[in-house]
PDB file of N, CA and C in Angstrom:
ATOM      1  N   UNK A   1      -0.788  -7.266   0.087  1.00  0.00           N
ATOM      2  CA  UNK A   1      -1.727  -6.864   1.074  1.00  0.00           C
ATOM      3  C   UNK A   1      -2.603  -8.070   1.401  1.00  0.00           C
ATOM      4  N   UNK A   2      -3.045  -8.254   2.943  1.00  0.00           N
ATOM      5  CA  UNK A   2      -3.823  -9.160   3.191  1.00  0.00           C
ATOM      6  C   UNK A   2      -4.704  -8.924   4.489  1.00  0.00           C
ATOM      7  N   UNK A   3      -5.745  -9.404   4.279  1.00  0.00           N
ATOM      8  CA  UNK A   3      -6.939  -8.898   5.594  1.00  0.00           C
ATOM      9  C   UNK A   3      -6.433  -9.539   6.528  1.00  0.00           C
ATOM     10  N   UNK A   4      -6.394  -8.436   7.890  1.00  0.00           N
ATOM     11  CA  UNK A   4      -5.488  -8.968   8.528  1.00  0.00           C
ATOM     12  C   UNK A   4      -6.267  -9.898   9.726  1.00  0.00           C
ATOM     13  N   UNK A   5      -7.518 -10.300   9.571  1.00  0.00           N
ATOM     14  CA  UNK A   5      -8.140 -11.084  10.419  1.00  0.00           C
ATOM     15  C   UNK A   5      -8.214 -12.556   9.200  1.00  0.00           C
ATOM     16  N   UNK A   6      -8.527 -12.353   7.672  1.00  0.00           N
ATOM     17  CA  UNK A   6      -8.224 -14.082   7.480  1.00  0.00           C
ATOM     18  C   UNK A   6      -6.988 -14.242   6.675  1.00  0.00           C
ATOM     19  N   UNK A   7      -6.036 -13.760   6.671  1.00  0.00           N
ATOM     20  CA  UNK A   7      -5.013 -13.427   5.561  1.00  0.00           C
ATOM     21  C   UNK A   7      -5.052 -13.543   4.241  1.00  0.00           C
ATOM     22  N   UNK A   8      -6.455 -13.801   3.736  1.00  0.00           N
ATOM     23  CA  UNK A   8      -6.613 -13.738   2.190  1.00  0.00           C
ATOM     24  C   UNK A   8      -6.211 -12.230   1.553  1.00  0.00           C
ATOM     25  N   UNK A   9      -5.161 -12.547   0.486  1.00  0.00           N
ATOM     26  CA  UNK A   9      -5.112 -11.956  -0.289  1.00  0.00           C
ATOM     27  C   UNK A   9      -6.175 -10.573  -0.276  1.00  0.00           C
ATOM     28  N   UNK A  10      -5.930  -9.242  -0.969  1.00  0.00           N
ATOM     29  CA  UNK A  10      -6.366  -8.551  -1.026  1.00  0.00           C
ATOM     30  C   UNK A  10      -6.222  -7.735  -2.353  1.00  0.00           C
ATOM     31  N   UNK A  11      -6.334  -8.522  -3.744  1.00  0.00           N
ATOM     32  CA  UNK A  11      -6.309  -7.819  -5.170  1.00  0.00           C
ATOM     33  C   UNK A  11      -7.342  -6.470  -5.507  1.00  0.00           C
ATOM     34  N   UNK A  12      -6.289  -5.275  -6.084  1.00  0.00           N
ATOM     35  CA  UNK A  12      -6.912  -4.145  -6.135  1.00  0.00           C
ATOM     36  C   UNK A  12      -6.622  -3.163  -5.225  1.00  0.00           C
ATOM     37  N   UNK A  13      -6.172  -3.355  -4.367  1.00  0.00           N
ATOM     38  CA  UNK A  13      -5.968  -2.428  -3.262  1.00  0.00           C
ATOM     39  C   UNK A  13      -5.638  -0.800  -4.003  1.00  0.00           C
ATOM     40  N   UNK A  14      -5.501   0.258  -3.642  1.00  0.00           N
ATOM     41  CA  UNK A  14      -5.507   1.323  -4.483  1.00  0.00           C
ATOM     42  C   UNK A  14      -4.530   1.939  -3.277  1.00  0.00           C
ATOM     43  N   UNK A  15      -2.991   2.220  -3.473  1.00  0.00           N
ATOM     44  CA  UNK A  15      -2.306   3.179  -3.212  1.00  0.00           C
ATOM     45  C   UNK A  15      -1.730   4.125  -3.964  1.00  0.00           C
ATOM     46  N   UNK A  16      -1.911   5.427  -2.932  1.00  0.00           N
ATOM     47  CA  UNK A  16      -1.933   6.630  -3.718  1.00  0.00           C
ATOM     48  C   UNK A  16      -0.319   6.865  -3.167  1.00  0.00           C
ATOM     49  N   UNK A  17       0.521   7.318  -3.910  1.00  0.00           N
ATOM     50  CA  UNK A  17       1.676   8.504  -3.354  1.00  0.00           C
ATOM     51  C   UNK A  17       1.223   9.619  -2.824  1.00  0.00           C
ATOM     52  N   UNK A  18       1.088  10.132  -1.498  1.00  0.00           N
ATOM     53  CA  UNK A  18       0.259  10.993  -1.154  1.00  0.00           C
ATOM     54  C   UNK A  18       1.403  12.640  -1.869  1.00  0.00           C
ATOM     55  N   UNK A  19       0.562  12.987  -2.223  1.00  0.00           N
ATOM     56  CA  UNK A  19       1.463  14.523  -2.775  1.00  0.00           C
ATOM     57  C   UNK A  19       1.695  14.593  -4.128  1.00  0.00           C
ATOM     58  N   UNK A  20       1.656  13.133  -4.496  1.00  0.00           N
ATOM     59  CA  UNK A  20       2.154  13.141  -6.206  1.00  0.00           C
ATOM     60  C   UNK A  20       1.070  12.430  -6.883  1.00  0.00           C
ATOM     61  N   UNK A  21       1.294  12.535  -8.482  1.00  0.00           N
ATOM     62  CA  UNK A  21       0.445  12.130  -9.292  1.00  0.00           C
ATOM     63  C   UNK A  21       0.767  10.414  -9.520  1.00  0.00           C
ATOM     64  N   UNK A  22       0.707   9.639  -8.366  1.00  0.00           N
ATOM     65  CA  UNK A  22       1.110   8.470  -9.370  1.00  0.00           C
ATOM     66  C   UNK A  22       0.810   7.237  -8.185  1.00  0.00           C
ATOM     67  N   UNK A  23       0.504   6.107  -8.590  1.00  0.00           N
ATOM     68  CA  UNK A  23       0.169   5.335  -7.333  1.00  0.00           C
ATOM     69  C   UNK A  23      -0.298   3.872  -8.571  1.00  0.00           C
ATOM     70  N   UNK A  24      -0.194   2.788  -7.728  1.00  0.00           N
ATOM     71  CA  UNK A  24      -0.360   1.665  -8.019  1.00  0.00           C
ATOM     72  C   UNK A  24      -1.749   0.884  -7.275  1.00  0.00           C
ATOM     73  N   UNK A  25      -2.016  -0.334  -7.852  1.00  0.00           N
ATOM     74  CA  UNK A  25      -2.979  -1.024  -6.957  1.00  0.00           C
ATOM     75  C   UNK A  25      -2.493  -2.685  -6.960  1.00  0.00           C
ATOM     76  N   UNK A  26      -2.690  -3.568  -6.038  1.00  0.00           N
ATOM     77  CA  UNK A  26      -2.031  -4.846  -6.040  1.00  0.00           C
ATOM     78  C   UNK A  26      -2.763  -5.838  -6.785  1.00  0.00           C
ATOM     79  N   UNK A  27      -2.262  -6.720  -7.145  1.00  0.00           N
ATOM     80  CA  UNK A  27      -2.391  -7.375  -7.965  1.00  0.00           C
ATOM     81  C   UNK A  27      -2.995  -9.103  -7.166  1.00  0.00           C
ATOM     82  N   UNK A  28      -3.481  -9.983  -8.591  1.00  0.00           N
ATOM     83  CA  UNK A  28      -4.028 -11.104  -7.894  1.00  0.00           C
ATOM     84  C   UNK A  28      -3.775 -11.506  -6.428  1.00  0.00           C
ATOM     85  N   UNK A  29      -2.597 -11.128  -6.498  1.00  0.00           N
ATOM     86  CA  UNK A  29      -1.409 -12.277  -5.154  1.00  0.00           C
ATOM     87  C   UNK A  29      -1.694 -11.640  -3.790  1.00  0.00           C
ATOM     88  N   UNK A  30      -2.347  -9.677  -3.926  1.00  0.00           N
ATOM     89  CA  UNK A  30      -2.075  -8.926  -2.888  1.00  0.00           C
ATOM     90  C   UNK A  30      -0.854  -8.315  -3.063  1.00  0.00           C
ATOM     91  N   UNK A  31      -0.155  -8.321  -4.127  1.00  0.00           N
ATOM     92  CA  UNK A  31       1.743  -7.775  -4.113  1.00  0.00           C
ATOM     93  C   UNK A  31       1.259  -6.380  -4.527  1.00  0.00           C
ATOM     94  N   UNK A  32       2.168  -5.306  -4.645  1.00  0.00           N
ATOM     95  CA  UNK A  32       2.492  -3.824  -4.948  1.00  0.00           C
ATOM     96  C   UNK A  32       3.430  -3.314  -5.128  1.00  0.00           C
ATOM     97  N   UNK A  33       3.788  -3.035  -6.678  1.00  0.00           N
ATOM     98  CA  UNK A  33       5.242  -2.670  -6.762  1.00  0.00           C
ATOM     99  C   UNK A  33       4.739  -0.843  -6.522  1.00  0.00           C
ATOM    100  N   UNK A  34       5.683  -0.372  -5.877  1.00  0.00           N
ATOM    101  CA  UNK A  34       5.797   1.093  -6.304  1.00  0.00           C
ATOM    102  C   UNK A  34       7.702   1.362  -6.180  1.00  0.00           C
ATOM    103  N   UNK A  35       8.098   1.707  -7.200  1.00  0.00           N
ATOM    104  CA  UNK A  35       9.384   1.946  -7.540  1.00  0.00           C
ATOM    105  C   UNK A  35      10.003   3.277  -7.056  1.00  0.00           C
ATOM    106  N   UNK A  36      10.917   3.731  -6.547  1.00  0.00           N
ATOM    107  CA  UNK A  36      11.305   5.200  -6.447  1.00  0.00           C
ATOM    108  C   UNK A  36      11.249   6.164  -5.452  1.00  0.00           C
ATOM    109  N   UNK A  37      10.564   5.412  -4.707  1.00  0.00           N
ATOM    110  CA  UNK A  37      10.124   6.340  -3.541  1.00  0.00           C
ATOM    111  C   UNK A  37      11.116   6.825  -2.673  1.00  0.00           C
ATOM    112  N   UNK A  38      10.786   7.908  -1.894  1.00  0.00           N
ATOM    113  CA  UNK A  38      12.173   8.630  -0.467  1.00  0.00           C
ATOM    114  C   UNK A  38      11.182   7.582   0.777  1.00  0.00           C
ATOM    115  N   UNK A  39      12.269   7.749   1.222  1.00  0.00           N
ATOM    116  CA  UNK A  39      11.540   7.618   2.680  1.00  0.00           C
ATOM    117  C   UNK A  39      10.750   8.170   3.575  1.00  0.00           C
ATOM    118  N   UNK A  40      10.612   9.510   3.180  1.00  0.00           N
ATOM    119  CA  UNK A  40       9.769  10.605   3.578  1.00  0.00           C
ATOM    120  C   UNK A  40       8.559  10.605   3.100  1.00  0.00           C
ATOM    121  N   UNK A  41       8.733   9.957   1.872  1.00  0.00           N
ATOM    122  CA  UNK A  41       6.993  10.031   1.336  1.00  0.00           C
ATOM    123  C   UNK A  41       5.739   8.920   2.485  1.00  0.00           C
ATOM    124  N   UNK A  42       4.538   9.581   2.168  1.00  0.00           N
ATOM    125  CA  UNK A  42       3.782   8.643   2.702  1.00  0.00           C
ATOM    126  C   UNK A  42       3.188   7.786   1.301  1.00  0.00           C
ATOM    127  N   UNK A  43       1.985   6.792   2.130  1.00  0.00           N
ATOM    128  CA  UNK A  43       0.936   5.845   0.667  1.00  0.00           C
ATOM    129  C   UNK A  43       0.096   6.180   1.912  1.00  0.00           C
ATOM    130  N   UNK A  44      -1.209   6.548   0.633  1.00  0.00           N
ATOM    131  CA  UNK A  44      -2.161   6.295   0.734  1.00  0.00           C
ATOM    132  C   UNK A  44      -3.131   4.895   0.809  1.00  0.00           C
ATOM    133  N   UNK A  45      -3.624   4.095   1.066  1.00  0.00           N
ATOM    134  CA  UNK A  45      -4.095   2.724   1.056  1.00  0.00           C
ATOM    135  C   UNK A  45      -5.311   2.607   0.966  1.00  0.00           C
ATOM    136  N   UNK A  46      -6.173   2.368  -0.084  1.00  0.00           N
ATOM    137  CA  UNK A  46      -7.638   2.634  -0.174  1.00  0.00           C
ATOM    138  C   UNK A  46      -8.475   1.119  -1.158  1.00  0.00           C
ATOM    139  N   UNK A  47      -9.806   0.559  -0.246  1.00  0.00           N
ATOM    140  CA  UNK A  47     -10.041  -0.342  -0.735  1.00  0.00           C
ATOM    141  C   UNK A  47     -11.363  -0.979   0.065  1.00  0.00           C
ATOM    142  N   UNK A  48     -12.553  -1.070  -1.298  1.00  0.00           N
ATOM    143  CA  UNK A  48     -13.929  -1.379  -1.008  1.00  0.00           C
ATOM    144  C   UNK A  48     -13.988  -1.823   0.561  1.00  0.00           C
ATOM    145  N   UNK A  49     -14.877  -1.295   1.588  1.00  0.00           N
ATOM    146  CA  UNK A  49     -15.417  -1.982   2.427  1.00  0.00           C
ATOM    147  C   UNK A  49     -14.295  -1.770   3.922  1.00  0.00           C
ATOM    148  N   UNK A  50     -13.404  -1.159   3.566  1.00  0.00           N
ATOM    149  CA  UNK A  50     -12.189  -0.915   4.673  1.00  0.00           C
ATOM    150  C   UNK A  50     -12.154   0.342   5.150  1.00  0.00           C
ATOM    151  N   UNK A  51     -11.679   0.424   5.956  1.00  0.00           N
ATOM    152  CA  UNK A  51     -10.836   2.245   6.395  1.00  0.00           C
ATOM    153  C   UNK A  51      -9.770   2.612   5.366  1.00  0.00           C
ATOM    154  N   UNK A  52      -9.481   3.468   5.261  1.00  0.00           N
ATOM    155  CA  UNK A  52      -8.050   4.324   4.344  1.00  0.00           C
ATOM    156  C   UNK A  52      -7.007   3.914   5.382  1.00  0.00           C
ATOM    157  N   UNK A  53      -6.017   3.826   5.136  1.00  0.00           N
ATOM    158  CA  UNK A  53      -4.911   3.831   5.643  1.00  0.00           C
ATOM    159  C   UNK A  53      -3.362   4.499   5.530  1.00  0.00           C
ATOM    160  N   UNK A  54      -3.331   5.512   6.222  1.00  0.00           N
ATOM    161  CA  UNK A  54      -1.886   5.916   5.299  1.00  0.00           C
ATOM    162  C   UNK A  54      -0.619   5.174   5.936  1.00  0.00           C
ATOM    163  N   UNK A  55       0.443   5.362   5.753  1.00  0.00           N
ATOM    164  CA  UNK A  55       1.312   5.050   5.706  1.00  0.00           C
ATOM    165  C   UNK A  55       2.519   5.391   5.356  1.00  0.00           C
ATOM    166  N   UNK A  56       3.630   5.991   6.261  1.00  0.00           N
ATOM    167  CA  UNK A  56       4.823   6.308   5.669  1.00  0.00           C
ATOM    168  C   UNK A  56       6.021   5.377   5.196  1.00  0.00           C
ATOM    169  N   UNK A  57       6.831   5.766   4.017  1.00  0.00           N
ATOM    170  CA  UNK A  57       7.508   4.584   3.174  1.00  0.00           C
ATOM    171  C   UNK A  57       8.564   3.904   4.077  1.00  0.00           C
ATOM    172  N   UNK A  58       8.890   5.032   5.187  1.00  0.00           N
ATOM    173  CA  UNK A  58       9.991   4.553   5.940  1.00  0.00           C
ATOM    174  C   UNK A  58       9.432   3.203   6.964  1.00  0.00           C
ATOM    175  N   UNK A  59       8.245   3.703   7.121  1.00  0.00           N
ATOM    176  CA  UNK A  59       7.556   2.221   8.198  1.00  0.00           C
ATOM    177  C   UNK A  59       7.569   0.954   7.460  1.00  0.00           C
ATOM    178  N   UNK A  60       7.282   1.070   6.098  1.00  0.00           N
ATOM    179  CA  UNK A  60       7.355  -0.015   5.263  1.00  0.00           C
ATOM    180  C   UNK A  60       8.566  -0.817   5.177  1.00  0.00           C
ATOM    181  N   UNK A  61       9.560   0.111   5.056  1.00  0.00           N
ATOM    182  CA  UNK A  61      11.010  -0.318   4.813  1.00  0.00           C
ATOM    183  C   UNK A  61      11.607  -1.313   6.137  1.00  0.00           C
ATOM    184  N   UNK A  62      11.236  -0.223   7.147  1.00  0.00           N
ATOM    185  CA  UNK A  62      11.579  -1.623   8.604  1.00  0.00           C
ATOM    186  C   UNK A  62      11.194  -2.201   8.802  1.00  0.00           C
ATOM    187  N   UNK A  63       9.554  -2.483   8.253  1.00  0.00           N
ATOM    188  CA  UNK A  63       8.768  -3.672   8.628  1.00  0.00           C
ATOM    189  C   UNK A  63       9.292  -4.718   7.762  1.00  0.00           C
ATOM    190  N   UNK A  64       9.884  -4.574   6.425  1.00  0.00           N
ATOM    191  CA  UNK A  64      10.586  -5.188   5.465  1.00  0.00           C
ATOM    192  C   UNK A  64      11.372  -5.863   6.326  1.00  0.00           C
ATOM    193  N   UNK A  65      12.430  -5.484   6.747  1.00  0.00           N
ATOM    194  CA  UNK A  65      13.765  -6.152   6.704  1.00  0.00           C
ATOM    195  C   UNK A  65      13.441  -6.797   7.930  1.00  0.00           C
TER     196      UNK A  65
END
């Protein structure tokens, strides 16, 4: 994750699996592993001083490749 006006890094970020008990937060670099997911699921995206952001896994995946 990175602010998207200076691209610094963004450590801590807090995503939730929306629906389930389980979610990660990123690390020094801004990275985020979350393992397992459908494509159907959404993330939650939560972090000091920002808006929430959700996000479905499938948007992630095409923005990937």
């Amino acid at each position: 994750m990175r602010d998207a006006e200076s691209a610094n890094a963004l450590p801590g970020v807090n995503a939730l699996v929306v629906g389930a008990e389980r979610g990660a937060a990123t690390d020094a670099e801004g990275r985020l592993v979350l393992d397992g997911l459908g494509l159907d699921q959404r993330i939650l995206f939560s972090y000091a001083g920002y808006a929430r952001y959700e996000l479905a896994v499938a948007e992630l995946a095409e923005a990937a490749r």
